[in-house]
C-alpha atoms as a PDB file:
ATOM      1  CA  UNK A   1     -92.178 -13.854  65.754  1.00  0.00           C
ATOM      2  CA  UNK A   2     -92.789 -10.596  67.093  1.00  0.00           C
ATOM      3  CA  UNK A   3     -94.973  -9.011  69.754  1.00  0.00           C
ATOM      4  CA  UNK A   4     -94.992  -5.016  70.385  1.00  0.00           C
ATOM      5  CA  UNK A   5     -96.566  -4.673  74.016  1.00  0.00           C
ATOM      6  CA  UNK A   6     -97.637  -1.513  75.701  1.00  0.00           C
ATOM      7  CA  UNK A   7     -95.434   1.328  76.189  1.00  0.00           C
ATOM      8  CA  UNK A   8     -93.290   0.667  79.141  1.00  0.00           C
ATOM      9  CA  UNK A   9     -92.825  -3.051  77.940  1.00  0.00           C
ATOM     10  CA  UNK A  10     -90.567  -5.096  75.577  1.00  0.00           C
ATOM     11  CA  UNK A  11     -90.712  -6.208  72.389  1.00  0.00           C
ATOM     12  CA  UNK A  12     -89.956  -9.905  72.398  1.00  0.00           C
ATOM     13  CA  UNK A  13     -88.681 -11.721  69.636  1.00  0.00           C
ATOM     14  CA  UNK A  14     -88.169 -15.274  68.845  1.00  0.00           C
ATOM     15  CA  UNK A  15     -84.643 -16.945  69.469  1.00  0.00           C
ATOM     16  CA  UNK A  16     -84.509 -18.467  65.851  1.00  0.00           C
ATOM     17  CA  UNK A  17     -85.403 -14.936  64.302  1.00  0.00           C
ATOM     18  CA  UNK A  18     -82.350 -13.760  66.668  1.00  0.00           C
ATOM     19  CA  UNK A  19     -79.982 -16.246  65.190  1.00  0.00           C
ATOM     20  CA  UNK A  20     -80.445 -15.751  61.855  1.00  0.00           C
ATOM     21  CA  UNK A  21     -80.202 -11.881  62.073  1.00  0.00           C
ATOM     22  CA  UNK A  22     -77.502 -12.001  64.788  1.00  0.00           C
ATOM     23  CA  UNK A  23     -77.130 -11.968  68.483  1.00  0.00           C
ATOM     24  CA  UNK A  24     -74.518  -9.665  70.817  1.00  0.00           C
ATOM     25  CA  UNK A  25     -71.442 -10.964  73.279  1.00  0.00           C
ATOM     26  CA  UNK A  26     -74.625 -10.592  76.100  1.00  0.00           C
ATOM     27  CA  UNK A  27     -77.731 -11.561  74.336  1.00  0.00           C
ATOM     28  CA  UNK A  28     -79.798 -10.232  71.428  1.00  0.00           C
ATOM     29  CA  UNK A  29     -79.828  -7.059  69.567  1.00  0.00           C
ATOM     30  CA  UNK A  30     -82.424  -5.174  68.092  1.00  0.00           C
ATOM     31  CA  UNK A  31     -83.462  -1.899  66.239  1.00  0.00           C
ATOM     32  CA  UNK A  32     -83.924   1.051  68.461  1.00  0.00           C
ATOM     33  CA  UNK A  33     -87.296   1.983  66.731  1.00  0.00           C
ATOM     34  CA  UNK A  34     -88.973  -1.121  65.434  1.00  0.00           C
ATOM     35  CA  UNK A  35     -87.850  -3.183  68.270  1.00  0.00           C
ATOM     36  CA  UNK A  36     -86.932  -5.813  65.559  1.00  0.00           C
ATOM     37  CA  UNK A  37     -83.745  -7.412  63.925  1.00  0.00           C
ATOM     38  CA  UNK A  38     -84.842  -6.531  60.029  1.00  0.00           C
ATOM     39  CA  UNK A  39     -83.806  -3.333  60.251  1.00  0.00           C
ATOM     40  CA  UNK A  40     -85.212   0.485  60.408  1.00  0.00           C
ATOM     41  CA  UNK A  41     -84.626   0.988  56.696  1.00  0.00           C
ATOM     42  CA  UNK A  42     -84.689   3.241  54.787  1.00  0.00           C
ATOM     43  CA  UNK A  43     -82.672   5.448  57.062  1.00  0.00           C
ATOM     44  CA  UNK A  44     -82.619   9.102  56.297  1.00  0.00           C
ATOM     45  CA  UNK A  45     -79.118   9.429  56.872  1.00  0.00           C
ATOM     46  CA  UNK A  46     -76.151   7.011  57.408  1.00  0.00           C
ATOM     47  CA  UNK A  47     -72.734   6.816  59.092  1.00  0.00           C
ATOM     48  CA  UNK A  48     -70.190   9.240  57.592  1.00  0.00           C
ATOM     49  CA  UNK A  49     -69.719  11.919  55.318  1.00  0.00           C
ATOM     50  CA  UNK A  50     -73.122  13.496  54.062  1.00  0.00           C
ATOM     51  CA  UNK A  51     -74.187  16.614  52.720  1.00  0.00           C
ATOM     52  CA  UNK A  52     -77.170  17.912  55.135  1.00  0.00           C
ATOM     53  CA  UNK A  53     -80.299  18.427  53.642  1.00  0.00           C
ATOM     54  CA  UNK A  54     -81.463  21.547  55.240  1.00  0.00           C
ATOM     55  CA  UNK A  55     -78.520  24.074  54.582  1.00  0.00           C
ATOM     56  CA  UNK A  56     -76.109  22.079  51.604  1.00  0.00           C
ATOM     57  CA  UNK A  57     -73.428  22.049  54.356  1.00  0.00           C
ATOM     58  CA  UNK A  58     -70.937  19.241  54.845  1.00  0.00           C
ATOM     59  CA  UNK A  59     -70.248  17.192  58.239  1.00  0.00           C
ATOM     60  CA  UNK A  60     -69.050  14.153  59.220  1.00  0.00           C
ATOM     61  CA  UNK A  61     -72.132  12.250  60.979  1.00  0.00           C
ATOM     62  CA  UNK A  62     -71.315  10.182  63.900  1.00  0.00           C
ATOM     63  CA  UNK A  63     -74.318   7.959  63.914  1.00  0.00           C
ATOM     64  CA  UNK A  64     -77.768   6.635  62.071  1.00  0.00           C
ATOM     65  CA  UNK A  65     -80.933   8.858  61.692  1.00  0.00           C
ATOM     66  CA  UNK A  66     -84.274   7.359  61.261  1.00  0.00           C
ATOM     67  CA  UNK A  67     -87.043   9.650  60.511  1.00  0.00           C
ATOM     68  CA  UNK A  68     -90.293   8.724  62.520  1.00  0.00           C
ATOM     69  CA  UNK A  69     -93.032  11.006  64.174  1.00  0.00           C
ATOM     70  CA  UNK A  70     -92.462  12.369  67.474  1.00  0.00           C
ATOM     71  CA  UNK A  71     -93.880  10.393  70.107  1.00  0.00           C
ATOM     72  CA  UNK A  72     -92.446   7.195  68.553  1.00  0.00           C
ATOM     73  CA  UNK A  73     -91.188   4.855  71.143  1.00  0.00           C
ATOM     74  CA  UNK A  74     -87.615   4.076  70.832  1.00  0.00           C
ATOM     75  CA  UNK A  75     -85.957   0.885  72.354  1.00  0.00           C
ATOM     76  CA  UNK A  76     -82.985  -0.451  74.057  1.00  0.00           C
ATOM     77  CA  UNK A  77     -81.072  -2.229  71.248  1.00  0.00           C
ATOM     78  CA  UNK A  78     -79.291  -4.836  73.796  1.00  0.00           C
ATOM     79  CA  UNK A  79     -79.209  -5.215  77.569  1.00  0.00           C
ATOM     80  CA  UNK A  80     -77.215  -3.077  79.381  1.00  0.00           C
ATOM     81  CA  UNK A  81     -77.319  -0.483  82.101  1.00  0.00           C
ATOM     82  CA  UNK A  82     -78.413   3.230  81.881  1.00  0.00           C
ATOM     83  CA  UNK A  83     -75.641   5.282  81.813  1.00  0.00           C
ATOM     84  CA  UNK A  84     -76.045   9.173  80.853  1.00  0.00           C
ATOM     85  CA  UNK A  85     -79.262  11.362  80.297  1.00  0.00           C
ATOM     86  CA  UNK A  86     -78.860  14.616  78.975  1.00  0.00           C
ATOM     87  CA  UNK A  87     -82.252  16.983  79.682  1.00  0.00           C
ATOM     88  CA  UNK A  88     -81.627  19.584  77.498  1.00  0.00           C
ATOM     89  CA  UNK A  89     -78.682  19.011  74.056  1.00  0.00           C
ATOM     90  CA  UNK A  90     -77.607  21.248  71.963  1.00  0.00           C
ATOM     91  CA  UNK A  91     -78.942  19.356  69.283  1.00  0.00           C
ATOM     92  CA  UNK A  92     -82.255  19.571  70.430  1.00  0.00           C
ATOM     93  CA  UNK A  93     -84.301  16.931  73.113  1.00  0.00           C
ATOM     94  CA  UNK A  94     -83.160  14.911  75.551  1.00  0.00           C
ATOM     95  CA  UNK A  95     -80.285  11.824  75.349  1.00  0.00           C
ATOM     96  CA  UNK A  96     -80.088   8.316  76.292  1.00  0.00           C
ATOM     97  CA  UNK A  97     -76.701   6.714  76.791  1.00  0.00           C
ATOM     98  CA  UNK A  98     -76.730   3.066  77.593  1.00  0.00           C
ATOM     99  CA  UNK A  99     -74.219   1.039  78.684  1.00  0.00           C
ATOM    100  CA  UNK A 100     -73.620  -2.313  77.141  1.00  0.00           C
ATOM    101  CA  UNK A 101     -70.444  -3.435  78.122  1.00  0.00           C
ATOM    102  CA  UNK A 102     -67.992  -3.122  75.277  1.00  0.00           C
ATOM    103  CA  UNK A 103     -69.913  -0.782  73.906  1.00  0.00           C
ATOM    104  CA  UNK A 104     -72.716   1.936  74.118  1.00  0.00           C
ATOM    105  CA  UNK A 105     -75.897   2.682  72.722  1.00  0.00           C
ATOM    106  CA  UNK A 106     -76.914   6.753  72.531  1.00  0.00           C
ATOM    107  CA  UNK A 107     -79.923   7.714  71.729  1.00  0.00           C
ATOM    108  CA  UNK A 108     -80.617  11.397  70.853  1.00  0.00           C
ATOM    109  CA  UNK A 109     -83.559  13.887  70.224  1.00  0.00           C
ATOM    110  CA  UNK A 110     -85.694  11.997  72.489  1.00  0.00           C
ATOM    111  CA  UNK A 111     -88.902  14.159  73.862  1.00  0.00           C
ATOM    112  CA  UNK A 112     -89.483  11.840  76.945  1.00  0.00           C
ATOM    113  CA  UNK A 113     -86.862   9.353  79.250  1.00  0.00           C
ATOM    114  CA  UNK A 114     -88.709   6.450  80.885  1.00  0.00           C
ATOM    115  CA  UNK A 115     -85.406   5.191  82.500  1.00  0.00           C
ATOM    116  CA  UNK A 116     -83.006   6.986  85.453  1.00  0.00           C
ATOM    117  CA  UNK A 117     -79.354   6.724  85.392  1.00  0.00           C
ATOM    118  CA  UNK A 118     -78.647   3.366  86.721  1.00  0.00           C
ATOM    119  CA  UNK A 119     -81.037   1.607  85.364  1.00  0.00           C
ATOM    120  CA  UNK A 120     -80.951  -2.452  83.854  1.00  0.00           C
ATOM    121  CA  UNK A 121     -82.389  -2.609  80.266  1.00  0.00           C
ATOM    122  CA  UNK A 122     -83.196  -5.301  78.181  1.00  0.00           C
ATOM    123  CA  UNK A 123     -83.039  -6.000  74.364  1.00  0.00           C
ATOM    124  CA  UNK A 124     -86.671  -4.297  73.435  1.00  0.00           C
ATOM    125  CA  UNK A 125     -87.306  -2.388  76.256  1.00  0.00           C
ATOM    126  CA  UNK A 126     -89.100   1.083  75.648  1.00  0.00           C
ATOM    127  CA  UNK A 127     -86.448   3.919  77.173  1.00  0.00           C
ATOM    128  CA  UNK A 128     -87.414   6.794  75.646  1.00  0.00           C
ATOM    129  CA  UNK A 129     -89.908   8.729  73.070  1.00  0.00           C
ATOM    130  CA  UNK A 130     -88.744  10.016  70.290  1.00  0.00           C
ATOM    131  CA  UNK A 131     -88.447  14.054  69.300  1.00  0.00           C
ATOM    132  CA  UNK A 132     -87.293  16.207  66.906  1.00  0.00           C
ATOM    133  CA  UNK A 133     -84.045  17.859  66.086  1.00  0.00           C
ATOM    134  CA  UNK A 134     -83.121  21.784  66.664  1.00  0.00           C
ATOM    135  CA  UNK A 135     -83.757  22.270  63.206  1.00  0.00           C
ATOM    136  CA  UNK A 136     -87.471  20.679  63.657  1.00  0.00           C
ATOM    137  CA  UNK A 137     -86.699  17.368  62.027  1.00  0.00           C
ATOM    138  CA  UNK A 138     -88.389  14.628  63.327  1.00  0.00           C
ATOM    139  CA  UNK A 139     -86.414  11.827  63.605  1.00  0.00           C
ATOM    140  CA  UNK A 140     -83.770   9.234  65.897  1.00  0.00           C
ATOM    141  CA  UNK A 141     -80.387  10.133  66.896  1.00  0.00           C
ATOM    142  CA  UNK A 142     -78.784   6.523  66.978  1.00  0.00           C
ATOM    143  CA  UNK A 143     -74.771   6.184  67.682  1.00  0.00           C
ATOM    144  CA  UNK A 144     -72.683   2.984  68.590  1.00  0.00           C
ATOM    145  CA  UNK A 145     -69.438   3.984  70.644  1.00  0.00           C
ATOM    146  CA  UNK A 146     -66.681   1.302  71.222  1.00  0.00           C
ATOM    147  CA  UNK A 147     -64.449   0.648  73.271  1.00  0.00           C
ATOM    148  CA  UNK A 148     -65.093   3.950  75.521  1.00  0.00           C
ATOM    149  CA  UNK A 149     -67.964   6.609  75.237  1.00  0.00           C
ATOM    150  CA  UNK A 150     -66.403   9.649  73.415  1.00  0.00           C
ATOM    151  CA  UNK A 151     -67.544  10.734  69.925  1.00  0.00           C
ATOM    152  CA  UNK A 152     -64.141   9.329  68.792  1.00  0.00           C
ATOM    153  CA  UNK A 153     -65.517   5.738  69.560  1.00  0.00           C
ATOM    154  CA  UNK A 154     -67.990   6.421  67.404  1.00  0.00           C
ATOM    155  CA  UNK A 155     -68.132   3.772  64.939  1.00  0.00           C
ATOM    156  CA  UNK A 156     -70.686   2.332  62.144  1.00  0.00           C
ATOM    157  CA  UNK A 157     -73.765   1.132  64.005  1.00  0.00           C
ATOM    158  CA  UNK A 158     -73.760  -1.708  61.525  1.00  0.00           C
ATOM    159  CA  UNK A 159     -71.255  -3.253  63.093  1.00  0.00           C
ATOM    160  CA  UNK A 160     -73.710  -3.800  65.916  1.00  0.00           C
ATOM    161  CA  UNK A 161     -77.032  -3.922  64.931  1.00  0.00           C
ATOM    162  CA  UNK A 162     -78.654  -6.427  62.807  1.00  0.00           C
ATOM    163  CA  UNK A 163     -79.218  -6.234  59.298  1.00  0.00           C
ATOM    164  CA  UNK A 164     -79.870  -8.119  55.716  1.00  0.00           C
ATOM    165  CA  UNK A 165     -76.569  -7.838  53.717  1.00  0.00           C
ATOM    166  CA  UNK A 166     -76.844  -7.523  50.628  1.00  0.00           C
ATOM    167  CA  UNK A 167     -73.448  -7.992  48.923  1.00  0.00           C
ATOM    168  CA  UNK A 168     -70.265  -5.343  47.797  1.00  0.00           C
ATOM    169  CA  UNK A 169     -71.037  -1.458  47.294  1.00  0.00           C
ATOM    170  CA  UNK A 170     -70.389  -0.831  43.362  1.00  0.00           C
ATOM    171  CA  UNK A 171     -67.425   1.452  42.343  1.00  0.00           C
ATOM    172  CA  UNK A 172     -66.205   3.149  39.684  1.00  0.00           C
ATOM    173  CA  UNK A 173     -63.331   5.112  38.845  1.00  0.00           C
ATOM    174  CA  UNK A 174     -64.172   8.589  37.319  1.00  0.00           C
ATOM    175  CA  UNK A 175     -61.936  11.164  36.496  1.00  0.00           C
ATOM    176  CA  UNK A 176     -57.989  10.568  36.241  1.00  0.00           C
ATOM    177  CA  UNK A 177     -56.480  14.536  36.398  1.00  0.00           C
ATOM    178  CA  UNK A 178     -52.859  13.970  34.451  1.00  0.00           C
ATOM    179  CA  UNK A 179     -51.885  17.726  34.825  1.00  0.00           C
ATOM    180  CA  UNK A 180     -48.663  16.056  36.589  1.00  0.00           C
ATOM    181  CA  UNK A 181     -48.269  12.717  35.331  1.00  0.00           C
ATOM    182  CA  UNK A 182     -45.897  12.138  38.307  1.00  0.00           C
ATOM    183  CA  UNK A 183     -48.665  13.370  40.512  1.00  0.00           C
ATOM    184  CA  UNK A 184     -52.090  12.322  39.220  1.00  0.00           C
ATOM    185  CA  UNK A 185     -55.745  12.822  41.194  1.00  0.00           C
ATOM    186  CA  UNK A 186     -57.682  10.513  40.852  1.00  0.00           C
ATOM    187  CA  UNK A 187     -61.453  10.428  41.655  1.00  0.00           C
ATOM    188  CA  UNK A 188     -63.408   7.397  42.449  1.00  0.00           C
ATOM    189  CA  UNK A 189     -67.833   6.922  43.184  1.00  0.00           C
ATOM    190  CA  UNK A 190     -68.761   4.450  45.643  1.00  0.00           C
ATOM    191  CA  UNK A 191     -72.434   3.526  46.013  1.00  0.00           C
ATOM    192  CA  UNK A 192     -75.024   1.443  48.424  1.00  0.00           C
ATOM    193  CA  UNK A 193     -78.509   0.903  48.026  1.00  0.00           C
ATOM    194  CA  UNK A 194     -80.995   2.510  51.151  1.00  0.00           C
ATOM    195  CA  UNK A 195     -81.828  -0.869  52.308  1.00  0.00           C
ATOM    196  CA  UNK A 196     -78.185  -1.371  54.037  1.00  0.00           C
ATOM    197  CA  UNK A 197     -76.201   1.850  53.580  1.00  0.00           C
ATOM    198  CA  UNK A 198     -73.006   0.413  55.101  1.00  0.00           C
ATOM    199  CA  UNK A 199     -69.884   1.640  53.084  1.00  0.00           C
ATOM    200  CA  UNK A 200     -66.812   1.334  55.279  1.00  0.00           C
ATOM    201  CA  UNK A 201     -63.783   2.155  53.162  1.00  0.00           C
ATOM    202  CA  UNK A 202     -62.462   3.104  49.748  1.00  0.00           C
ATOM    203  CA  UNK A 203     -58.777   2.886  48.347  1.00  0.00           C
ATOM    204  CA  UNK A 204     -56.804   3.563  45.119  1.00  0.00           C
ATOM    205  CA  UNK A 205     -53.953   2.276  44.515  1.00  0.00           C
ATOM    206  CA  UNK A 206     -51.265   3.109  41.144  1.00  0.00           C
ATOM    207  CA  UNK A 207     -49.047   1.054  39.426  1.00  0.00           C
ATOM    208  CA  UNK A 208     -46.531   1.157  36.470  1.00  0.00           C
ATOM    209  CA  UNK A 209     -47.749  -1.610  34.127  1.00  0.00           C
ATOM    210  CA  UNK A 210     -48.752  -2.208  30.618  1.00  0.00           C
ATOM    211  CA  UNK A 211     -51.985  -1.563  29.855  1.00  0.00           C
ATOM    212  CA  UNK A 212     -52.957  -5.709  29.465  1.00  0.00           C
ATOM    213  CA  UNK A 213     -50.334  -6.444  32.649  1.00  0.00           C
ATOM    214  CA  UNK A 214     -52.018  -8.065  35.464  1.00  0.00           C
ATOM    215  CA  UNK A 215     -51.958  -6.160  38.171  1.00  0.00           C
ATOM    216  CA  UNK A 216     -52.668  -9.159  40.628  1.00  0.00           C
ATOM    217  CA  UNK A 217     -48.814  -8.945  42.895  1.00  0.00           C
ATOM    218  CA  UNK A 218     -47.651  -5.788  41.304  1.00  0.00           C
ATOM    219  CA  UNK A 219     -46.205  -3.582  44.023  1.00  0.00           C
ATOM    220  CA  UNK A 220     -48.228  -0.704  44.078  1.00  0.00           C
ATOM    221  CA  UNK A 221     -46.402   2.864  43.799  1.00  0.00           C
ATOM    222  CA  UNK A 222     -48.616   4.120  46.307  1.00  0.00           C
ATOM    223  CA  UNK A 223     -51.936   3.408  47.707  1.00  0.00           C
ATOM    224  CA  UNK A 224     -54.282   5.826  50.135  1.00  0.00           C
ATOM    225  CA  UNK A 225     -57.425   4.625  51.952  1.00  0.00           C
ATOM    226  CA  UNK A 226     -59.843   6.474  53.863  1.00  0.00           C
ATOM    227  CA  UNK A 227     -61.998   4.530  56.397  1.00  0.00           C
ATOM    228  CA  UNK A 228     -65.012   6.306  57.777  1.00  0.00           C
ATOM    229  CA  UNK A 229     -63.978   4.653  61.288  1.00  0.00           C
ATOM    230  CA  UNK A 230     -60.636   5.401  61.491  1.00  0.00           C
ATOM    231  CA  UNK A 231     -61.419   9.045  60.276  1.00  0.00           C
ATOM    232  CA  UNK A 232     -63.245   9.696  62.898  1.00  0.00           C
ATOM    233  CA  UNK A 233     -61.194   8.276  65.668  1.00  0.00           C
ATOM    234  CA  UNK A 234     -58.160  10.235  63.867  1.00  0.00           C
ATOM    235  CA  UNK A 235     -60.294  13.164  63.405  1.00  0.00           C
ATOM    236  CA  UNK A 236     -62.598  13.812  66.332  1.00  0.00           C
ATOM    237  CA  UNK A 237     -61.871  16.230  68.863  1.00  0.00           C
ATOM    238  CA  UNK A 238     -63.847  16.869  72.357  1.00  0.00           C
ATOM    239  CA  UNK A 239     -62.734  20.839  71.658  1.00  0.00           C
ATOM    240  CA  UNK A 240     -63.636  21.312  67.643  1.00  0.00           C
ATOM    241  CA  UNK A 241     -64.978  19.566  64.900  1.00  0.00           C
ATOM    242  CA  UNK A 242     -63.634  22.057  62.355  1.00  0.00           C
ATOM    243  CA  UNK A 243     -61.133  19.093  60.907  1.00  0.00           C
ATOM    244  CA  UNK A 244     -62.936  16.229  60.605  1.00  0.00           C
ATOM    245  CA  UNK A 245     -66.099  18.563  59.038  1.00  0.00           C
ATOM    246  CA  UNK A 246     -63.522  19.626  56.804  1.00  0.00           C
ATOM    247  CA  UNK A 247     -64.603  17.869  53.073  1.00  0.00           C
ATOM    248  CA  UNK A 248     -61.069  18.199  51.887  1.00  0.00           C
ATOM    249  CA  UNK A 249     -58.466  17.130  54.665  1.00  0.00           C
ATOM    250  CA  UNK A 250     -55.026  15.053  54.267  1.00  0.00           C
ATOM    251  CA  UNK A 251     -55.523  15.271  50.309  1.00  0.00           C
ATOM    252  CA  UNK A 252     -58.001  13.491  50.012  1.00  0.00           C
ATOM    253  CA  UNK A 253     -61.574  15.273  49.128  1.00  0.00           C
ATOM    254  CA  UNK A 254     -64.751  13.820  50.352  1.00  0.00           C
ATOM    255  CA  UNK A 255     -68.289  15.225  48.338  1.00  0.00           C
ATOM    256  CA  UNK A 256     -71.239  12.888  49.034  1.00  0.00           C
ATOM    257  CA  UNK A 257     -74.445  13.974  46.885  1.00  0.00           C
ATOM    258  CA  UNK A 258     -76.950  14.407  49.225  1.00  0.00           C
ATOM    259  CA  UNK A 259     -79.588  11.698  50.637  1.00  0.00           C
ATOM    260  CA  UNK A 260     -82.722  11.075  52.232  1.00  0.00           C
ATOM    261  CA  UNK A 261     -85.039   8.154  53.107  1.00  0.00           C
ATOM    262  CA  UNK A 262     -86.805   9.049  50.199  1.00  0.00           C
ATOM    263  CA  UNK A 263     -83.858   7.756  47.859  1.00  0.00           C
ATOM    264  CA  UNK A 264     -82.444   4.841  46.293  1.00  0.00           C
ATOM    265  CA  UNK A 265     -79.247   4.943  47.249  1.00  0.00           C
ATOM    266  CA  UNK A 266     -76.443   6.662  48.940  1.00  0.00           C
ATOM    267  CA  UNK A 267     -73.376   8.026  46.464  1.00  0.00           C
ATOM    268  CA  UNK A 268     -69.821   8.962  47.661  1.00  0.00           C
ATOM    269  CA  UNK A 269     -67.159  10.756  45.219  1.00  0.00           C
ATOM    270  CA  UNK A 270     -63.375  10.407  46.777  1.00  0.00           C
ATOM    271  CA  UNK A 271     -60.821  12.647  45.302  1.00  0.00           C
ATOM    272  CA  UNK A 272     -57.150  11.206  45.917  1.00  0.00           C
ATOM    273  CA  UNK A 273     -54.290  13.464  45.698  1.00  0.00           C
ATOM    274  CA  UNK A 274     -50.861  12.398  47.515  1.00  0.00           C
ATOM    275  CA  UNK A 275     -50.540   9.538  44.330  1.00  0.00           C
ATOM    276  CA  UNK A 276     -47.425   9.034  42.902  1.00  0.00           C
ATOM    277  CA  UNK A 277     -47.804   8.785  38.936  1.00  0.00           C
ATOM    278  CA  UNK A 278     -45.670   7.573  36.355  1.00  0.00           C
ATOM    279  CA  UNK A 279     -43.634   9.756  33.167  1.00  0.00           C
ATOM    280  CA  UNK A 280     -45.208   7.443  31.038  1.00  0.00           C
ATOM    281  CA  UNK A 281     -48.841   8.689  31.105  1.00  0.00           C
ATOM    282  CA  UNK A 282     -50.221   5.756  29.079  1.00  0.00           C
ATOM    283  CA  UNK A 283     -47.906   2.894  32.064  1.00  0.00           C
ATOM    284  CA  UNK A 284     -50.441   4.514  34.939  1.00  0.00           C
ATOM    285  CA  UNK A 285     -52.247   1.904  36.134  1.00  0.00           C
ATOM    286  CA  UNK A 286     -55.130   2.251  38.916  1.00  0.00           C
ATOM    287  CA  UNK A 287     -56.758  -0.260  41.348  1.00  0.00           C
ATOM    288  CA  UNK A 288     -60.206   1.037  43.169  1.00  0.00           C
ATOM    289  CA  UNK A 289     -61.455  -0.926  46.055  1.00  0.00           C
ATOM    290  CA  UNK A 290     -64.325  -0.710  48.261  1.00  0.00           C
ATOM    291  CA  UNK A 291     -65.599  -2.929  51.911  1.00  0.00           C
ATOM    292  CA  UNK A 292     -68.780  -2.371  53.283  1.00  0.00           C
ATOM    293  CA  UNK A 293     -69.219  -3.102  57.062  1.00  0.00           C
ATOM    294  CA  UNK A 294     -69.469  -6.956  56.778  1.00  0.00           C
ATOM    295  CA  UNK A 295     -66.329  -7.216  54.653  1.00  0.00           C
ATOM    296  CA  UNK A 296     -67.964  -7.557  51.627  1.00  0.00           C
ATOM    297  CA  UNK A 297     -65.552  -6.138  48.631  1.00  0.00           C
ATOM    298  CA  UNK A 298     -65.195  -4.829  45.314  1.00  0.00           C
ATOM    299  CA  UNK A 299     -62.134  -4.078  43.349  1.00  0.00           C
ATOM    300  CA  UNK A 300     -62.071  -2.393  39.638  1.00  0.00           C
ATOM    301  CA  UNK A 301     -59.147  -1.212  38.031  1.00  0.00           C
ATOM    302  CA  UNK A 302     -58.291   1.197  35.018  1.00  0.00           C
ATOM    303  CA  UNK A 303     -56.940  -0.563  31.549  1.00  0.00           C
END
């Protein structure tokens, strides 16, 4: 059960509602626009790599959007104190940094603040109204940041806020480039559907085995991953962002096809290079893998 109250107010919800979708170290959490613990799905852009919409260019996105109208009010997602309020970003609007302890809440392109620093905040309470972006998109801001309050503690907001899982991303592997046998590239497509968008990391792996040999304890020859966490906490820097907005860093080359809320689901091609290949073309053997934020997997391998 859910009741929205006035602006200014909370939005309560029901304990048994809480449990079931899931509760913080402190108390409940919620969704920073509906106030509730279903989720503010479709988003209109996730965690991660994306392509943006308006200009085709890459970057590595640090947070959740959520398209609404400006004006909308936007909530405290757990209790916590007020911690940081920017006037004037260069993102465009104001921001809203909340302090949960263990983690923080920030809440950008809001057009209004109705907290000071310093403030207490419950789970549901209305904090700010939200704007649009310097480009004139209309939408939420919404980052989690653990342990500490840099954009390298930026992690998947998922891993926070309530949602409905609803089982493994799907994989495939694509394109195998043999140019160098001893030195393949190999490019894998990981997918989730709009209603969870929570890929957290891919992996390929090769072997040397028979093309019926179970891979299943087979040493791998060599195996890369790339975790949208630890990239960014590898990646981020306070100065630049030129190398973790770089699409093709360490060998391994990141093109998502773009996305919007309008859209079934959000698609991810990984190039690998770095492998380590076999003489024996027809021995290569490949393992894909992808987790999603609640450690739901999915393996497939070549034959």
């Amino acid at each position: 059960m859910k009741f929205l109250l006035l602006r200014g107010a909370s939005v309560l919800v029901s304990a048994g509602a809480l449990f079931l979708a899931g509760c913080g170290a402190d108390g409940p959490v919620v969704w920073p626009i509906s106030g509730a613990t279903e989720g503010d799905f479709p988003l209109s852009s996730t965690f991660g790599p994306r392509v943006r919409t308006e200009d085709d260019v890459y970057d590595f996105h640090r947070g959740i959007d959520i398209a609404v109208p400006e004006g909308t009010d936007v909530y405290a997602v757990a209790a916590g104190r007020v911690s940081e309020i920017q006037k004037n970003t260069s993102a465009g609007g104001m921001l809203v940094k909340v302090d949960h302890g263990g983690y923080y809440s920030t809440y950008v392109h809001c057009s209004e603040v109705d907290v000071d620093v310093g403030d207490s905040v419950d789970a549901g309470e209305v904090i700010a109204l939200s704007g649009k972006a310097s480009n004139g998109f209309a939408h939420l801001h919404f980052e989690i940041r653990k342990p500490g309050d840099n954009k390298k503690d930026c992690v998947h907001p998922l891993e926070v806020l309530p949602y409905t899982d609803k089982g493994a991303p799907t994989l495939e592997i694509g394109k195998v480039d043999m140019t160098n046998p001893l030195q393949p590239k190999v490019t894998i497509t990981a997918r989730v559907g709009a209603g969870e968008l929570d890929l957290r990391r891919v992996s390929v792996a090769t072997f040397e085995a028979d093309a019926g040999a179970i891979l299943e304890g087979l040493v791998p020859l060599s195996e890369r991953a790339y975790d949208i966490d630890d990239w960014n906490r590898t990646y981020s820097s306070s100065e630049s962002d030129v190398v973790i907005d770089d699409p093709d860093n360490e060998g391994i080359l990141v093109r998502p096809q773009k996305y919007n809320n309008t859209m079934p689901r959000y698609e991810v091609d990984f190039t690998f290079t770095g492998l380590v290949g076999t003489v024996t073309s027809g021995l290569l053997r490949i393992r894909a893998v992808a987790t999603d934020v609640t450690g739901n997997v999915i393996s497939v391998e070549s034959h």
